[in-house]
PDB file of N, CA and C in Angstrom:
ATOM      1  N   UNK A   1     -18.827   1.820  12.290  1.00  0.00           N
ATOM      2  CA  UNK A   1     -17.556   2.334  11.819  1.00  0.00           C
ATOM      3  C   UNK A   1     -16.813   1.213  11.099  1.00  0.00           C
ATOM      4  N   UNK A   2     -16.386   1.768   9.926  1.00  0.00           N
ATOM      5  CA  UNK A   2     -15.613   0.785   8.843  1.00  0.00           C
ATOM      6  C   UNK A   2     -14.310   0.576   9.432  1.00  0.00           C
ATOM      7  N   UNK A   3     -13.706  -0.693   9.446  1.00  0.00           N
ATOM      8  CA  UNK A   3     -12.462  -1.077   9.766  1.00  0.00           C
ATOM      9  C   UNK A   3     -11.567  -0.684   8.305  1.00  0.00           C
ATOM     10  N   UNK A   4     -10.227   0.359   8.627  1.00  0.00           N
ATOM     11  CA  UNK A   4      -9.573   0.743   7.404  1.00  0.00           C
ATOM     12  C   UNK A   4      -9.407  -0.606   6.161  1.00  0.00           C
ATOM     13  N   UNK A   5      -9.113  -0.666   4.778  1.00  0.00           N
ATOM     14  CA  UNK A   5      -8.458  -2.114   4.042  1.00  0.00           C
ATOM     15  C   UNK A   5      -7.418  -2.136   4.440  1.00  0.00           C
ATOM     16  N   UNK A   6      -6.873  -3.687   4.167  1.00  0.00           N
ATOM     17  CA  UNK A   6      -6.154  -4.597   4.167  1.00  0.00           C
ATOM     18  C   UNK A   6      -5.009  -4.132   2.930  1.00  0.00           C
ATOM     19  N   UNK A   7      -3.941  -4.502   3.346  1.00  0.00           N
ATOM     20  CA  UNK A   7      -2.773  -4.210   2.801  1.00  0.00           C
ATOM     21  C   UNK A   7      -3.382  -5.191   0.920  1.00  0.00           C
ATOM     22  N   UNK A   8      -4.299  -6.233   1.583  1.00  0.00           N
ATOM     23  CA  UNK A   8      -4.494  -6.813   0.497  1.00  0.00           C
ATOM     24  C   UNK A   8      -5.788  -6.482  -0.278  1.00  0.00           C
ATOM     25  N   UNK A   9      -6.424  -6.019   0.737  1.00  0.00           N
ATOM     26  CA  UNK A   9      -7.518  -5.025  -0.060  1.00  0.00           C
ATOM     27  C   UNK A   9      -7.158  -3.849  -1.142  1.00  0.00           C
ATOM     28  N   UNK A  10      -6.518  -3.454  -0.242  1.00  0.00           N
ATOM     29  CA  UNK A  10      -5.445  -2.354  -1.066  1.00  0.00           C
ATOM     30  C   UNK A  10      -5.014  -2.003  -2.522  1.00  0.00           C
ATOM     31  N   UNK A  11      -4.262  -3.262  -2.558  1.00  0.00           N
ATOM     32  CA  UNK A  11      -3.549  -3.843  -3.444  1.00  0.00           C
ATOM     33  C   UNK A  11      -4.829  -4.470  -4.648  1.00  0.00           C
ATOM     34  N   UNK A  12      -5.756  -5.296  -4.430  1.00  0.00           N
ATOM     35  CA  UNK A  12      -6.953  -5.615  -5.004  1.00  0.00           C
ATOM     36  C   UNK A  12      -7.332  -4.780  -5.984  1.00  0.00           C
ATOM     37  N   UNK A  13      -7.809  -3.382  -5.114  1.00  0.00           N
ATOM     38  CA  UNK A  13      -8.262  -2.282  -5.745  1.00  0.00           C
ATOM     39  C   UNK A  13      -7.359  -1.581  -6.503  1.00  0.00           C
ATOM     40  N   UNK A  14      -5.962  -1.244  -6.075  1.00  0.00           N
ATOM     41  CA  UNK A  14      -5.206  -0.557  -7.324  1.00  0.00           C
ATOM     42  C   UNK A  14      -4.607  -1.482  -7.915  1.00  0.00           C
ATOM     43  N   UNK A  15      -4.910  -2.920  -8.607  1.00  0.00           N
ATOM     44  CA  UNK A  15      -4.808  -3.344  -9.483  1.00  0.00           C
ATOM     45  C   UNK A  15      -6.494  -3.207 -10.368  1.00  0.00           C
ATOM     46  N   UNK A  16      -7.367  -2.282  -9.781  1.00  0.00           N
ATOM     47  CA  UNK A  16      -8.682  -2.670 -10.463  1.00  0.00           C
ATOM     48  C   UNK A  16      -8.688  -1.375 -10.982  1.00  0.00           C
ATOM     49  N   UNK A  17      -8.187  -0.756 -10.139  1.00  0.00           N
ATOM     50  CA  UNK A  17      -7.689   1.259 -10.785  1.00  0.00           C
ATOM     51  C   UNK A  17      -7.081   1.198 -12.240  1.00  0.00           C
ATOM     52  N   UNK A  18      -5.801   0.467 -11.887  1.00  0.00           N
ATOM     53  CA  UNK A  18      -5.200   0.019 -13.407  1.00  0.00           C
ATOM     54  C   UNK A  18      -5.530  -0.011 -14.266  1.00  0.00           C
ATOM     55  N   UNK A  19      -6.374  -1.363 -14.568  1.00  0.00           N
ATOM     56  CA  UNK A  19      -7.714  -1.821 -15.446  1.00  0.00           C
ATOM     57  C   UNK A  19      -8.176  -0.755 -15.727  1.00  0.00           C
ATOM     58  N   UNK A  20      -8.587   0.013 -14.837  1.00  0.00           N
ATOM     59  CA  UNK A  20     -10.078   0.882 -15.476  1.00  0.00           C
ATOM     60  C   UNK A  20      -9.176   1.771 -16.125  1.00  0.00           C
ATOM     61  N   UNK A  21      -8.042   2.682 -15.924  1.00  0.00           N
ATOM     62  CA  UNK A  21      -6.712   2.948 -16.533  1.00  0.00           C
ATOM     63  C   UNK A  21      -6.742   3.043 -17.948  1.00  0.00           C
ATOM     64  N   UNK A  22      -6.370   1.937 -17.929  1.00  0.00           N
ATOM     65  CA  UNK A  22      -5.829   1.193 -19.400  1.00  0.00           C
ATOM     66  C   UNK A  22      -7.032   1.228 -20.225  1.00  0.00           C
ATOM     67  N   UNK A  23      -8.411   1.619 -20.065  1.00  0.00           N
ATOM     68  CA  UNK A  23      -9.602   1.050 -20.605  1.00  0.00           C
ATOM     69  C   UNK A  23      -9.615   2.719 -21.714  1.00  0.00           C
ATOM     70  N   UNK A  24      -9.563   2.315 -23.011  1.00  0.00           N
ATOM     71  CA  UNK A  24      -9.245   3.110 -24.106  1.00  0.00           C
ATOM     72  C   UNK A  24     -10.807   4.514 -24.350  1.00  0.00           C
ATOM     73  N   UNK A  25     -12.287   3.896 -23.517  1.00  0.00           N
ATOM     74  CA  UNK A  25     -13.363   4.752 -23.641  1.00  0.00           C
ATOM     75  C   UNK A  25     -13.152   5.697 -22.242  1.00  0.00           C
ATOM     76  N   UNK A  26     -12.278   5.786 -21.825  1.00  0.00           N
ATOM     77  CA  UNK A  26     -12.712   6.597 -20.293  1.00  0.00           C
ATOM     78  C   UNK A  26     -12.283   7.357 -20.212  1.00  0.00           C
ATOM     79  N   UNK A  27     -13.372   8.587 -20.156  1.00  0.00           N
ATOM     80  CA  UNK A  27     -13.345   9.606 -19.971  1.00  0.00           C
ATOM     81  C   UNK A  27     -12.607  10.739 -19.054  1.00  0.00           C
ATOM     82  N   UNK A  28     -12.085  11.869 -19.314  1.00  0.00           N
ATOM     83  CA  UNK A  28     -10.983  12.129 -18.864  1.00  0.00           C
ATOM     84  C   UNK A  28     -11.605  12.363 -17.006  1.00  0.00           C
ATOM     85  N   UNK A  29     -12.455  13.015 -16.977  1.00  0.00           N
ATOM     86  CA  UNK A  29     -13.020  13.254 -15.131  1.00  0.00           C
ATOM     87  C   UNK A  29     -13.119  12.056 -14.731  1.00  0.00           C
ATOM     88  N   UNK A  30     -13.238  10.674 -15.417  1.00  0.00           N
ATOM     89  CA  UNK A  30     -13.596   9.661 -14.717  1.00  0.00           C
ATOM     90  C   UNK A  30     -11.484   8.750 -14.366  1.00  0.00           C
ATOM     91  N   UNK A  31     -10.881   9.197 -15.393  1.00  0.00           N
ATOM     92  CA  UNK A  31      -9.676   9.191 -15.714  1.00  0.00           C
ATOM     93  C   UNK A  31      -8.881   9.607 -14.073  1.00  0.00           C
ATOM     94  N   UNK A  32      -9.349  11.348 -14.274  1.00  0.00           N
ATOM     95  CA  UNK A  32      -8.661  11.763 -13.298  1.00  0.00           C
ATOM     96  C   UNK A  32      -9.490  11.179 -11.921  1.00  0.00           C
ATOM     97  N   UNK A  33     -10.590  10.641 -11.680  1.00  0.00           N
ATOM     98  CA  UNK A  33     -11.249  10.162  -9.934  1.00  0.00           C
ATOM     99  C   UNK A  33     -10.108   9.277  -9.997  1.00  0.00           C
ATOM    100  N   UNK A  34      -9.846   7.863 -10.919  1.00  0.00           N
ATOM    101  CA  UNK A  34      -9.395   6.920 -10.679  1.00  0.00           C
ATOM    102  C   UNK A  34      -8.205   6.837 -10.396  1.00  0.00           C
ATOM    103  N   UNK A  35      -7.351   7.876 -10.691  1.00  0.00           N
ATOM    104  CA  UNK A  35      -5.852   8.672 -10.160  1.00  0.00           C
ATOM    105  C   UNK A  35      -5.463   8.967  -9.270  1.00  0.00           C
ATOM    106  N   UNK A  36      -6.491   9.929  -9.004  1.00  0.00           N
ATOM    107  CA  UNK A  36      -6.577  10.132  -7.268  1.00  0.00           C
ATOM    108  C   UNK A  36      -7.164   8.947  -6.026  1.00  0.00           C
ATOM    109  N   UNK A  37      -7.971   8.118  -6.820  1.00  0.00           N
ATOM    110  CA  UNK A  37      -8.044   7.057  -5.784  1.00  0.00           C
ATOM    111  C   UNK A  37      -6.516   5.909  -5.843  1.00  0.00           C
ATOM    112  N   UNK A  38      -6.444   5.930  -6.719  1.00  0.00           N
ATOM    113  CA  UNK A  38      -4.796   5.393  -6.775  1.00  0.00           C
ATOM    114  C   UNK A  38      -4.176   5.557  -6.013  1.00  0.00           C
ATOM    115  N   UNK A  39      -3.416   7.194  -6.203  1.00  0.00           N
ATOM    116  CA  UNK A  39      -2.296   7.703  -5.176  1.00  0.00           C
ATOM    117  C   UNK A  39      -3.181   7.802  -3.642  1.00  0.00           C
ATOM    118  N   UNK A  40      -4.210   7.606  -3.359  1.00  0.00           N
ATOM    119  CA  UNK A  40      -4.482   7.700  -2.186  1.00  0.00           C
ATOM    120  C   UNK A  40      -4.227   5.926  -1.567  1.00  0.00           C
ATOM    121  N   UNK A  41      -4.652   5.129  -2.567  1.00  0.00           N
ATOM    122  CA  UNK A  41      -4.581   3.694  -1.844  1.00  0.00           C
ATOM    123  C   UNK A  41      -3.128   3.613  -2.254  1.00  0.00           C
ATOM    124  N   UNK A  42      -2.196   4.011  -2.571  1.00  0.00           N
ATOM    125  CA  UNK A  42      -0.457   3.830  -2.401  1.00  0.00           C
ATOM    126  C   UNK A  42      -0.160   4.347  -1.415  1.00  0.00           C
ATOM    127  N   UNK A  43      -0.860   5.581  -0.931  1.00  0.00           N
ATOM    128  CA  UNK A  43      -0.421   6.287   0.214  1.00  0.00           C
ATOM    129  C   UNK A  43      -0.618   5.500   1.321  1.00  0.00           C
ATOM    130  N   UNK A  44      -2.176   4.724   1.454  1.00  0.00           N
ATOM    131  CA  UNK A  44      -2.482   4.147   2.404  1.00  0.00           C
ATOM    132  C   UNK A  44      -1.723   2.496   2.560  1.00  0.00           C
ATOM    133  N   UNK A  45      -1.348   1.867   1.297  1.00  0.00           N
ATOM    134  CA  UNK A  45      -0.653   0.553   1.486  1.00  0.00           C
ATOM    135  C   UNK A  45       1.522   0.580   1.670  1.00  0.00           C
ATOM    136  N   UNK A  46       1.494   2.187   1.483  1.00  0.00           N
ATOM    137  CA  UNK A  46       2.266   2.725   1.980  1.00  0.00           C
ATOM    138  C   UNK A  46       2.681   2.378   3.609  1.00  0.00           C
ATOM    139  N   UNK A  47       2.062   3.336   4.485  1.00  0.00           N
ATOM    140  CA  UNK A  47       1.636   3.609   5.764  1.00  0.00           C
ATOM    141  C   UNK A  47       1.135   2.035   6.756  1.00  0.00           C
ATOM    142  N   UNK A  48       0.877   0.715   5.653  1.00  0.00           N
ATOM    143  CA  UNK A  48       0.640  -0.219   6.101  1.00  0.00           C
ATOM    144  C   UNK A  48       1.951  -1.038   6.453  1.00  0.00           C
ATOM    145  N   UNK A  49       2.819  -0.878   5.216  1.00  0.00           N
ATOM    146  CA  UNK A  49       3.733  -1.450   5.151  1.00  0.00           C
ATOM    147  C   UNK A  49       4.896  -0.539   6.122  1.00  0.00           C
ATOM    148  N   UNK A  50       4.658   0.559   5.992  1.00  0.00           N
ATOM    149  CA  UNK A  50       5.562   1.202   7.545  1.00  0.00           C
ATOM    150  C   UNK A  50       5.708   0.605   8.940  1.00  0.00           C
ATOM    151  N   UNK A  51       4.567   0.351   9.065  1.00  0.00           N
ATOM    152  CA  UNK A  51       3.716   0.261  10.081  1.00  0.00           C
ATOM    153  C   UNK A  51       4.177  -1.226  10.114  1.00  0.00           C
ATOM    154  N   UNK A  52       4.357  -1.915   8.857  1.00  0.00           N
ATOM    155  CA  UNK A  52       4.538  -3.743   9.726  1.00  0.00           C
ATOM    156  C   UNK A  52       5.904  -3.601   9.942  1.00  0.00           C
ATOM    157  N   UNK A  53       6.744  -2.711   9.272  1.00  0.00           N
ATOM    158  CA  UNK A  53       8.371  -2.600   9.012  1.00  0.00           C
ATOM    159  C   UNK A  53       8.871  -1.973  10.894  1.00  0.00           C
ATOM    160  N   UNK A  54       7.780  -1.120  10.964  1.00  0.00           N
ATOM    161  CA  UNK A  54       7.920  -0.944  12.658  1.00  0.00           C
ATOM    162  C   UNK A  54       7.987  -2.210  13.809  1.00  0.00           C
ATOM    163  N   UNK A  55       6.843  -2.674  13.347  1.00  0.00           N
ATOM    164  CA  UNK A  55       6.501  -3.907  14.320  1.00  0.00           C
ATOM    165  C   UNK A  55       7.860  -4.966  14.016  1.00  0.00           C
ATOM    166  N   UNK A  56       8.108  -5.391  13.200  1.00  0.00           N
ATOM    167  CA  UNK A  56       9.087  -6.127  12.385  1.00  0.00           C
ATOM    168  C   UNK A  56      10.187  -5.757  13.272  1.00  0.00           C
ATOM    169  N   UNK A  57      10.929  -4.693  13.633  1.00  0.00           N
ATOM    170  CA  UNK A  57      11.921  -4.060  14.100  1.00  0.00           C
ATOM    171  C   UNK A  57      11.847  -3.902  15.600  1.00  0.00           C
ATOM    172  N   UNK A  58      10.686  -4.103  15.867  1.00  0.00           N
ATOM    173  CA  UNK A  58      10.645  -4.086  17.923  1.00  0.00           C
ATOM    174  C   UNK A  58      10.960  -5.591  18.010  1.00  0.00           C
ATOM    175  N   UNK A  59      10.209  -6.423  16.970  1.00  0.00           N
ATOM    176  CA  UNK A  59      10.472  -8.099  17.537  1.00  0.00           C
ATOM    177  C   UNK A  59      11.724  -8.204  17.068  1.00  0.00           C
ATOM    178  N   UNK A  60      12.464  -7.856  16.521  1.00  0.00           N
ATOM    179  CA  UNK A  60      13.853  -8.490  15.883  1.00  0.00           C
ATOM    180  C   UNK A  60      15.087  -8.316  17.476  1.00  0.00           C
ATOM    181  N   UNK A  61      14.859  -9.055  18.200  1.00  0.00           N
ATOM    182  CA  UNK A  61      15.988  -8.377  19.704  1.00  0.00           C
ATOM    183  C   UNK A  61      16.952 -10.017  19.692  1.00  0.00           C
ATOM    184  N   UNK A  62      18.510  -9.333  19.735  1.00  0.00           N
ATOM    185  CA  UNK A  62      19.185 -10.391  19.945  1.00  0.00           C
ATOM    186  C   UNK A  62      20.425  -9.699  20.916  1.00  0.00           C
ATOM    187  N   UNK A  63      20.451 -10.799  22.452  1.00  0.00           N
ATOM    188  CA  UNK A  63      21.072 -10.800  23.270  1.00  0.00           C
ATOM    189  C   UNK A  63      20.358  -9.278  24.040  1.00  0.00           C
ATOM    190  N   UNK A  64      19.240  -9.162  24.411  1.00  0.00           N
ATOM    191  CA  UNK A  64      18.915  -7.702  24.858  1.00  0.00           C
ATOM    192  C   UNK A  64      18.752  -6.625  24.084  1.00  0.00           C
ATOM    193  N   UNK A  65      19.311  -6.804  22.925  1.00  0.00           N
ATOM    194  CA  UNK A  65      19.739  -5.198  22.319  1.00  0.00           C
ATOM    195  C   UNK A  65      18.911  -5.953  20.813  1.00  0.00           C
ATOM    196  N   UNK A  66      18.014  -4.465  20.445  1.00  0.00           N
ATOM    197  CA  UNK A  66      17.587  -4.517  18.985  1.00  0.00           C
ATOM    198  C   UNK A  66      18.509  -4.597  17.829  1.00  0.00           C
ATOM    199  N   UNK A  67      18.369  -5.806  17.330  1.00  0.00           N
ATOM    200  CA  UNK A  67      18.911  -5.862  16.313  1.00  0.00           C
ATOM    201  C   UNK A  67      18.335  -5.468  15.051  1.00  0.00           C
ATOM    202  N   UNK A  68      18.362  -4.550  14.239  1.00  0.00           N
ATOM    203  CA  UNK A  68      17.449  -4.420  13.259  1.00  0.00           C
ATOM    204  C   UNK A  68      18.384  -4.615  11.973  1.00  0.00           C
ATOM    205  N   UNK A  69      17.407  -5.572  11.235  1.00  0.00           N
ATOM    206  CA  UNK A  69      17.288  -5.737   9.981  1.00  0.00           C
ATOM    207  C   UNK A  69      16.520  -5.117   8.799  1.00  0.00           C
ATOM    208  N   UNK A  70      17.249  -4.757   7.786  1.00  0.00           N
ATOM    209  CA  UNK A  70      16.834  -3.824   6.649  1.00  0.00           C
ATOM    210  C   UNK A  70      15.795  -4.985   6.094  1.00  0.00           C
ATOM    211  N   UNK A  71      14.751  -4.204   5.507  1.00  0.00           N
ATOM    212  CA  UNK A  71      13.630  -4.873   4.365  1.00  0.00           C
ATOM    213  C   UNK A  71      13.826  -5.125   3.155  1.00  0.00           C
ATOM    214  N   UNK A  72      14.169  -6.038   2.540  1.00  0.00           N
ATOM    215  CA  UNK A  72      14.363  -6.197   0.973  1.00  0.00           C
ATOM    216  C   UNK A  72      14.103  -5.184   0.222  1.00  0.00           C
ATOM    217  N   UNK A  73      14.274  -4.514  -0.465  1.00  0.00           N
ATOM    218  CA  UNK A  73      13.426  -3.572  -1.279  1.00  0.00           C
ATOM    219  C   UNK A  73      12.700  -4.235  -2.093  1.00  0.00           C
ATOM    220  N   UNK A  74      11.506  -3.386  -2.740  1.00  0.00           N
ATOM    221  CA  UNK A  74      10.173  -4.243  -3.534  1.00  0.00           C
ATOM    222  C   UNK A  74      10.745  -4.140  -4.599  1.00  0.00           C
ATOM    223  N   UNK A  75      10.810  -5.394  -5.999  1.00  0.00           N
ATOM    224  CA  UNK A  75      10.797  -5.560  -7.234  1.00  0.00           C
ATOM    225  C   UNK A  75      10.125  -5.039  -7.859  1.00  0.00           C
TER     226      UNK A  75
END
């Protein structure tokens, strides 16, 4: 059993989605796979970054009580 990618795996690949994207011979079915693998690895580096924003927010405790801090938003 495959261990899910890495937030940086992730990221790897839909910058390689891009590329193939931008590539002026590609064909429209091969067009649309690479779309859908896209929005699926956003969905999934999505759900990663939830997921650390959770953890992030149980460790943040000051004086007993959770203090939570907002996440920068992404540039």
């Amino acid at each position: 059993m495959n261990a899910p990618p890495t937030l940086e795996q992730t990221l790897a690949r839909l910058d390689a989605i891009v590329t193939g994207l931008e590539r002026d011979d590609l064909e429209l079915e091969d067009a649309l796979r690479l779309f859908e693998e896209g929005i699926a690895n956003v969905r999934h580096a999505r759900q990663i970054l939830a997921s650390a924003e959770l953890r992030i927010e149980r460790l943040i405790e000051e004086k007993g009580k959770t203090h939570f801090e907002p996440m920068p938003a992404p540039e």
